[in-house]
Protein backbone atom coordinates (compact mmCIF):
# COMPACT_ATOMS: atom_id res chain seq x y z
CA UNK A 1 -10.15 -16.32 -17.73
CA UNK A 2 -11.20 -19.10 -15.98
CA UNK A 3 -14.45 -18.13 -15.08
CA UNK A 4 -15.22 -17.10 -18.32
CA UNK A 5 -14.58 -20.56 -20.05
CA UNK A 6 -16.78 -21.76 -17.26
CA UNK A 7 -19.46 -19.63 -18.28
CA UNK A 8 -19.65 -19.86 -21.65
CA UNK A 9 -20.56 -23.51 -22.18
CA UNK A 10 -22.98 -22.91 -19.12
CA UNK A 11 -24.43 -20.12 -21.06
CA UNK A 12 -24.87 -22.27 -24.23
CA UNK A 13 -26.38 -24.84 -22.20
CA UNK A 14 -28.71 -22.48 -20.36
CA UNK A 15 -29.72 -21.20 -23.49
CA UNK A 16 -30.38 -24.53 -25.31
CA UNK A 17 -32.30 -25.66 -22.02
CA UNK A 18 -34.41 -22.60 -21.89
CA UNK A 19 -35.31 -22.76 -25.60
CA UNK A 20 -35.97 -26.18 -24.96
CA UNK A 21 -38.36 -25.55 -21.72
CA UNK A 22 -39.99 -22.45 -22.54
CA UNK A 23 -43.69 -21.89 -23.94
CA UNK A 24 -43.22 -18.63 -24.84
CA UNK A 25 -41.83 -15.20 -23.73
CA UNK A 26 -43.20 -12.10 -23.02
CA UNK A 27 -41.27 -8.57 -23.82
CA UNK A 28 -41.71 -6.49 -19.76
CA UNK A 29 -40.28 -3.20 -18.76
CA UNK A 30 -38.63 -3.19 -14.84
CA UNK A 31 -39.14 0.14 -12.69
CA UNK A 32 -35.50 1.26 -14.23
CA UNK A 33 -37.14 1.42 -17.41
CA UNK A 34 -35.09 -1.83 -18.91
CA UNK A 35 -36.40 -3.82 -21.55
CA UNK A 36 -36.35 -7.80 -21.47
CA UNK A 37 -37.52 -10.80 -22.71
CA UNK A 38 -38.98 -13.49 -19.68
CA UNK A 39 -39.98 -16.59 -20.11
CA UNK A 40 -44.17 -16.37 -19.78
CA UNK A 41 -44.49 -19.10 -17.32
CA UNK A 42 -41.43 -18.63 -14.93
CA UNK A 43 -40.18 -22.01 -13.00
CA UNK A 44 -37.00 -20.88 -11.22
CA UNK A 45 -36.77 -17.80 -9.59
CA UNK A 46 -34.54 -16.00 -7.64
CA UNK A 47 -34.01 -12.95 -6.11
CA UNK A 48 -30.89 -10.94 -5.07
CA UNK A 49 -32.19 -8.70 -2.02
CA UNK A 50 -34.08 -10.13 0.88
CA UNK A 51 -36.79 -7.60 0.50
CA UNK A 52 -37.46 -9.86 -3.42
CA UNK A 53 -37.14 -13.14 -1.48
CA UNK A 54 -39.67 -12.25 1.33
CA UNK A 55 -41.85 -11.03 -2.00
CA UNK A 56 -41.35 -14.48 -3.72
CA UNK A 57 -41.90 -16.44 -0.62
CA UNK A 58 -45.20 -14.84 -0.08
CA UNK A 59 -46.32 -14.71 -3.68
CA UNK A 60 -44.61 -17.80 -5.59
CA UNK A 61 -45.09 -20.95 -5.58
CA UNK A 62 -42.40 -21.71 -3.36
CA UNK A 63 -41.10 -24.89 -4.96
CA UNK A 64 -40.16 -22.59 -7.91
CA UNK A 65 -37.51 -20.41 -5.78
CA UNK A 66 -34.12 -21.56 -6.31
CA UNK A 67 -32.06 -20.16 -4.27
CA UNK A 68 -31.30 -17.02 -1.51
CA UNK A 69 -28.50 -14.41 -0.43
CA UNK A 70 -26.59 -14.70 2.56
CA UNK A 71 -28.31 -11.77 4.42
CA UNK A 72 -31.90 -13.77 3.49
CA UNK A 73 -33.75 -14.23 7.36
CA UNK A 74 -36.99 -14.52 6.69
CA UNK A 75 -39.64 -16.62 6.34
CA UNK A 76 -37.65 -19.80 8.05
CA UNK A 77 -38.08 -21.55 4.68
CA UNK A 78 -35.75 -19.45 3.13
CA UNK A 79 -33.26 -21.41 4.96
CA UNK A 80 -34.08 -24.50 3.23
CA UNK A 81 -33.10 -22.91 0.09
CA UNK A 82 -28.85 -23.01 -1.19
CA UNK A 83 -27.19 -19.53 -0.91
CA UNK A 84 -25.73 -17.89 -3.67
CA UNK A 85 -23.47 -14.99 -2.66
CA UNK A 86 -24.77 -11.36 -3.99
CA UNK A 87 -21.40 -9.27 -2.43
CA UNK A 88 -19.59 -9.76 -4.58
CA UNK A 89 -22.47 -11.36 -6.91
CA UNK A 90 -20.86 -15.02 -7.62
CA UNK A 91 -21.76 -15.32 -11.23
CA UNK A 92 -20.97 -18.96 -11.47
CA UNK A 93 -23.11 -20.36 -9.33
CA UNK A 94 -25.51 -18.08 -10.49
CA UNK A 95 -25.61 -19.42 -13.59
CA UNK A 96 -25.13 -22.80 -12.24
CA UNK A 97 -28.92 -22.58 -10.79
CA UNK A 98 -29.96 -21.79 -13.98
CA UNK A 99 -32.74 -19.40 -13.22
CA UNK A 100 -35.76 -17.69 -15.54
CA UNK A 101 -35.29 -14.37 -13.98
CA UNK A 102 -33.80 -12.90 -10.89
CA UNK A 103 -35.13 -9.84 -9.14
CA UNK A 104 -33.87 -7.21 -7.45
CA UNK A 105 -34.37 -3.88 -6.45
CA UNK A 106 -32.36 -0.50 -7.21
CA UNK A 107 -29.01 0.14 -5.17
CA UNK A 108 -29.25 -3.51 -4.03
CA UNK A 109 -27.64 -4.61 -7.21
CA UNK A 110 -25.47 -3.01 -10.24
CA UNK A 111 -26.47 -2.05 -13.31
CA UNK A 112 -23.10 -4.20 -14.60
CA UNK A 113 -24.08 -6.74 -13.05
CA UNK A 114 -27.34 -7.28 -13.77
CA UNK A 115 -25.72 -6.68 -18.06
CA UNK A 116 -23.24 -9.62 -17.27
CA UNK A 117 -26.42 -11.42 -16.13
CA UNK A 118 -28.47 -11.00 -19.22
CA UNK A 119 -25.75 -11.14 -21.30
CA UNK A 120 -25.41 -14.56 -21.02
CA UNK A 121 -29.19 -14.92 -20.94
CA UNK A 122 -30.62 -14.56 -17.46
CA UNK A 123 -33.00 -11.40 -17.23
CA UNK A 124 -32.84 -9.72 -13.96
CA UNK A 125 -36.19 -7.59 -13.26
CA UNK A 126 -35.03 -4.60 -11.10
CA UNK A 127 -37.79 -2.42 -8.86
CA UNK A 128 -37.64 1.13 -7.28
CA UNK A 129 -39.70 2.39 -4.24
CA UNK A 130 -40.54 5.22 -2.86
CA UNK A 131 -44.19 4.82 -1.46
CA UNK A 132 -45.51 2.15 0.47
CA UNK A 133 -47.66 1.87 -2.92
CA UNK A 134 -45.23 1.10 -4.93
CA UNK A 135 -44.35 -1.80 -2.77
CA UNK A 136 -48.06 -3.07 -3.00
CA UNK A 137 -47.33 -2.15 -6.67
CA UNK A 138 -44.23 -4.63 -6.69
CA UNK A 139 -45.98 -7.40 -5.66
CA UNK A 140 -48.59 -7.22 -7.58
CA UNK A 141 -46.02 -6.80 -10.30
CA UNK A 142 -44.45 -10.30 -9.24
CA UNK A 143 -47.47 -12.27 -8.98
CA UNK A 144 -48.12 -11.17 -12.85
CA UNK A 145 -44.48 -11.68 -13.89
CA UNK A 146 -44.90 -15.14 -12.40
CA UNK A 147 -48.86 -16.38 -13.54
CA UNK A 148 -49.87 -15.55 -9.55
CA UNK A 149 -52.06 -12.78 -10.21
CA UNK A 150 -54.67 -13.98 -7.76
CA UNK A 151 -52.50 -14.59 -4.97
CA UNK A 152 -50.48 -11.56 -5.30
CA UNK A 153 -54.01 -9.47 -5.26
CA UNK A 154 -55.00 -11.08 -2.28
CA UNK A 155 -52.17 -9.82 -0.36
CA UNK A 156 -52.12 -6.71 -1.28
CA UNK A 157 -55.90 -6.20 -0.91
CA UNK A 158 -55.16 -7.71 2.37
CA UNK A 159 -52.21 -4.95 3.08
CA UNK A 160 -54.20 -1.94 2.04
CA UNK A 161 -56.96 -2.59 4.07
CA UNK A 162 -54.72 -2.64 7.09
CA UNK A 163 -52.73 0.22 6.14
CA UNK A 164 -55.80 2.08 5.92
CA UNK A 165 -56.86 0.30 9.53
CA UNK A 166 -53.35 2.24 10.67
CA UNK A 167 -54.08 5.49 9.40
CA UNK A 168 -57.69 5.92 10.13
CA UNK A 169 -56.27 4.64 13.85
CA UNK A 170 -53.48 6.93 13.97
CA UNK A 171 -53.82 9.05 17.65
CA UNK A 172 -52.55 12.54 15.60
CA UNK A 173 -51.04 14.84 17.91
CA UNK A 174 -51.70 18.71 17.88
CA UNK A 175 -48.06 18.75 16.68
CA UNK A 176 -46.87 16.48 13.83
CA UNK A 177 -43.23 15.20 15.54
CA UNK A 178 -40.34 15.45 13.43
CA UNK A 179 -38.42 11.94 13.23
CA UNK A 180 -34.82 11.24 12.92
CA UNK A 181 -34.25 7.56 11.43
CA UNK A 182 -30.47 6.65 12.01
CA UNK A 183 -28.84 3.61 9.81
CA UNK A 184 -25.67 4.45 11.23
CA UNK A 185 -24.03 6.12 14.50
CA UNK A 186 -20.66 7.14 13.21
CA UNK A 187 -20.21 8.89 10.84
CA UNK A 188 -24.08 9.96 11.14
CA UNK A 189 -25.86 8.22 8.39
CA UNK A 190 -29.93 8.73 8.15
CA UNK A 191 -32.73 7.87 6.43
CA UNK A 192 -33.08 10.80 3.85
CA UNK A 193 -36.05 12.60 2.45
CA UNK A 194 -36.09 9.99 -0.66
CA UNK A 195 -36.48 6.94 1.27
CA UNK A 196 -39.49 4.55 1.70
CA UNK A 197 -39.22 5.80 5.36
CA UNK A 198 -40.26 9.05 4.44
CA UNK A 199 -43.74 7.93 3.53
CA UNK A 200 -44.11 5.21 5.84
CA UNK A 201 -43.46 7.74 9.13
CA UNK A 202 -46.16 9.72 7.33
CA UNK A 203 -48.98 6.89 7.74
CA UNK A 204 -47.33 5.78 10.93
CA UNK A 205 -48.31 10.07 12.02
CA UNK A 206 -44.76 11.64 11.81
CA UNK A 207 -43.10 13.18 9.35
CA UNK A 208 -39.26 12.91 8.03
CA UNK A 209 -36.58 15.48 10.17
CA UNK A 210 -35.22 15.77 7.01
CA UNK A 211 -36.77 17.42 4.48
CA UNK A 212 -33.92 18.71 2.15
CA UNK A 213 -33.56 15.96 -0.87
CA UNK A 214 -29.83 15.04 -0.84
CA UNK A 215 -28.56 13.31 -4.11
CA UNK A 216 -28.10 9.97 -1.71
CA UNK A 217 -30.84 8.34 -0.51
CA UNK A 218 -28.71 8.16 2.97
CA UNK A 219 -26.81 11.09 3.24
CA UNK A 220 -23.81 11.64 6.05
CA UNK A 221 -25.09 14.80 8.57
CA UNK A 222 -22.86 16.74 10.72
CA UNK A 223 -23.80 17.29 14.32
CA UNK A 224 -24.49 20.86 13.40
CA UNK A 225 -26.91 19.61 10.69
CA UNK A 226 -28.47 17.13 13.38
CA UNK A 227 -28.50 20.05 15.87
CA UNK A 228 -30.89 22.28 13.10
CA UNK A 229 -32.63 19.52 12.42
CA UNK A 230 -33.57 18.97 16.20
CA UNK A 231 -36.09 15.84 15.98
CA UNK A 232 -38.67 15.30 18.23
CA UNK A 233 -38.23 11.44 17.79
CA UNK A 234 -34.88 9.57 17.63
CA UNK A 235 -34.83 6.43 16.10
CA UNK A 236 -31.71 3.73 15.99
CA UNK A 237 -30.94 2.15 19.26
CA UNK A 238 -32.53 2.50 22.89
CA UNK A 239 -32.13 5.22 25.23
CA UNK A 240 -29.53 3.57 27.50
CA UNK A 241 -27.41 2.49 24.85
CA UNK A 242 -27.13 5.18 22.40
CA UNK A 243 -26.55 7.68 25.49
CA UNK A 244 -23.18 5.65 26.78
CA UNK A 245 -22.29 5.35 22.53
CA UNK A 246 -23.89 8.25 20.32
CA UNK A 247 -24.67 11.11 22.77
CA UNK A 248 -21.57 10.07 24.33
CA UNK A 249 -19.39 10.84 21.09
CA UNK A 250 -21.14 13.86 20.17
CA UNK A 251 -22.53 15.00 23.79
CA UNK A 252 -23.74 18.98 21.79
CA UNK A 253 -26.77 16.57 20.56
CA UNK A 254 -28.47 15.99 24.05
CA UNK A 255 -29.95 19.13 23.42
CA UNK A 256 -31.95 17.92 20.78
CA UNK A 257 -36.14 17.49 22.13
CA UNK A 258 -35.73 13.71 21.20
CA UNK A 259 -32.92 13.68 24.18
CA UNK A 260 -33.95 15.85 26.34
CA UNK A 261 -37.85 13.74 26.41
CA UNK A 262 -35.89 10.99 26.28
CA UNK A 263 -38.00 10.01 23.06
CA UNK A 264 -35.11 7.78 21.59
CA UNK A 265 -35.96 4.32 20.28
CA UNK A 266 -34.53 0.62 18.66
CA UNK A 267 -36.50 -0.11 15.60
CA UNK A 268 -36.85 -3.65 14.02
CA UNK A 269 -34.11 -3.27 11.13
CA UNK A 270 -35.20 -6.10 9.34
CA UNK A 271 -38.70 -4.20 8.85
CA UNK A 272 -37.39 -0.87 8.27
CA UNK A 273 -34.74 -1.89 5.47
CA UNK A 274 -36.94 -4.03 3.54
CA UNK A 275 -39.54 -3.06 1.36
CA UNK A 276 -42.08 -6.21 0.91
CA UNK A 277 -44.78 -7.86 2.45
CA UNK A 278 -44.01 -6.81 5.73
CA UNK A 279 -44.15 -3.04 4.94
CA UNK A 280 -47.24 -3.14 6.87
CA UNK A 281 -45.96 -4.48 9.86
CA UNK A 282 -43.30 -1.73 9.85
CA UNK A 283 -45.66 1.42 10.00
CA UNK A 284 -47.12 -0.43 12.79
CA UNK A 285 -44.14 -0.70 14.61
CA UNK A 286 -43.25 3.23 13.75
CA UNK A 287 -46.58 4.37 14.77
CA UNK A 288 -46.47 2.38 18.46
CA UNK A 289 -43.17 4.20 18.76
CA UNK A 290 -44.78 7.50 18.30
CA UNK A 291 -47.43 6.76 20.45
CA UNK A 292 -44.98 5.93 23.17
CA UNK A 293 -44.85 7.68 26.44
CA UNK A 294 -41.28 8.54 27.69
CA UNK A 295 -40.13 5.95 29.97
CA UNK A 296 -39.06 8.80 32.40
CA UNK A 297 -39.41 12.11 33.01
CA UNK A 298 -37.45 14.54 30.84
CA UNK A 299 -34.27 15.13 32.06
CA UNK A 300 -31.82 18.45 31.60
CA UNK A 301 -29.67 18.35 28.77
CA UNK A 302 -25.90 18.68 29.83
């Protein structure tokens, strides 16, 4: 109760501010198919997943960002920036900041959420990926949203060009390898077949182990599942590690090629969980992976 009678005068200031400030608004559909009004010349801006902040940071004028989330790392001048808490989403000093529009992307944050939001006024533009185009897509979707068409081009120009760099460099073996991306060790949690990753190991010259769609985007696999699946390429940790932890815990899956050619490798999880400018960057880092040599000889499975 509390909170509410917080809000509401907030809300009723918000509003009479924004009336007040604004030149004009424009009517915009998000990638969930949602229909809102933003104001046409956004100055505060914030976004609720640090894949939207990287986006705003390399698209906005910066000056115009009001705030980031706790797990925000990156550029270093997100730091400069007060943190507003997005688990659970703190509502108040959402509001508080009194922002044109916040972004987000889908599964990051709720539906209900984002209603509370734009219930008292606040539109919150959500975006869905599944290609490494729709990121590209996405920012050039922010720059407009914002009046940054130019500089949102630019980039993405700029990131096609080296995405097709990547591919037309690609070494493609005689044998496409089958990866396994792991988010988490136990229970087994992977990158499913309707994931960014899926099309991102594809430029990068792999393809997804997983090629069943599962209704999550990160579905739980048994061993025995794993064990079918047998990937050439394992990635989630380094050799050394995951064999004293994973392999260790379920020791069936050193039969699997990626164990047995000791083809097992840490990934950047900062690059792989976060679909924005650095998307790039992320193929690059999956395709040197795949173009590693085993750091030893391959070695009996037990």
């Amino acid at each position: 109760m509390r909170v509410l009678m917080l809000l509401l005068p907030l809300a009723l200031l918000l509003g009479c501010q924004s009336e007040a400030g604004k030149t004009g608004t424009v009517q915009v559909r998000d990638d969930l198919g949602r229909s809102m009004k933003i104001p046409a010349h956004p100055s505060r801006v914030l976004a609720l997943a640090p894949s939207m902040t990287e986006m705003l940071f390399a698209v906005a004028d910066t000056a115009t960002i009001v705030a980031r989330v706790p797990q925000d790392d990156y550029p270093a001048a997100v730091y400069r920036k007060p943190v507003v808490n997005n688990y659970p989403l703190d509502l108040e000093k959402l509001v508080l900041l009194k922002p044109d529009v916040v972004f987000t992307i889908e599964g990051i944050t709720s539906v209900d959420d984002a209603k509370r939001l734009q219930d008292l006024g606040i539109p919150v533009y959500f975006q869905r990926y599944r290609r490494v185009e729709d990121v590209f897509k996405g920012i050039d979707d922010v720059g407009r949203l914002l009046g940054r068409t130019a500089q949102a081009r630019h980039l993405t120009d700029s990131l096609r060009q080296q995405l097709r760099q990547l591919t037309l460099s690609a070494a493609r073996p005689a044998k496409t390898p089958k990866v396994l991306a792991i988010t988490w060790l136990d229970p087994i949690y992977c990158y499913g077949q309707n994931t960014l990753f899926t099309n991102e190991i594809r430029f990068a010259g792999g393809r997804n182990a997983i090629t069943e769609t599962f209704p999550q985007p990160y579905p739980a696999l048994t061993r025995e599942y794993v064990l079918k699946l047998n990937p050439d390429v394992l990635l989630g940790g380094n050799f050394g590690k995951l064999d004293s932890t994973f392999f260790k815990n379920y020791p069936e899956l050193r039969r699997i090629n990626a164990y047995k050619n000791r083809r097992v490798f840490p990934i950047t999880g900062n690059l792989m969980e976060r679909p924005g400018p650095r998307v790039v960057e992320s193929v690059r880092e999956l395709q040197g992976l795949l173009n590693q040599a085993p750091p030893k000889p391959p070695i009996p499975a037990r």
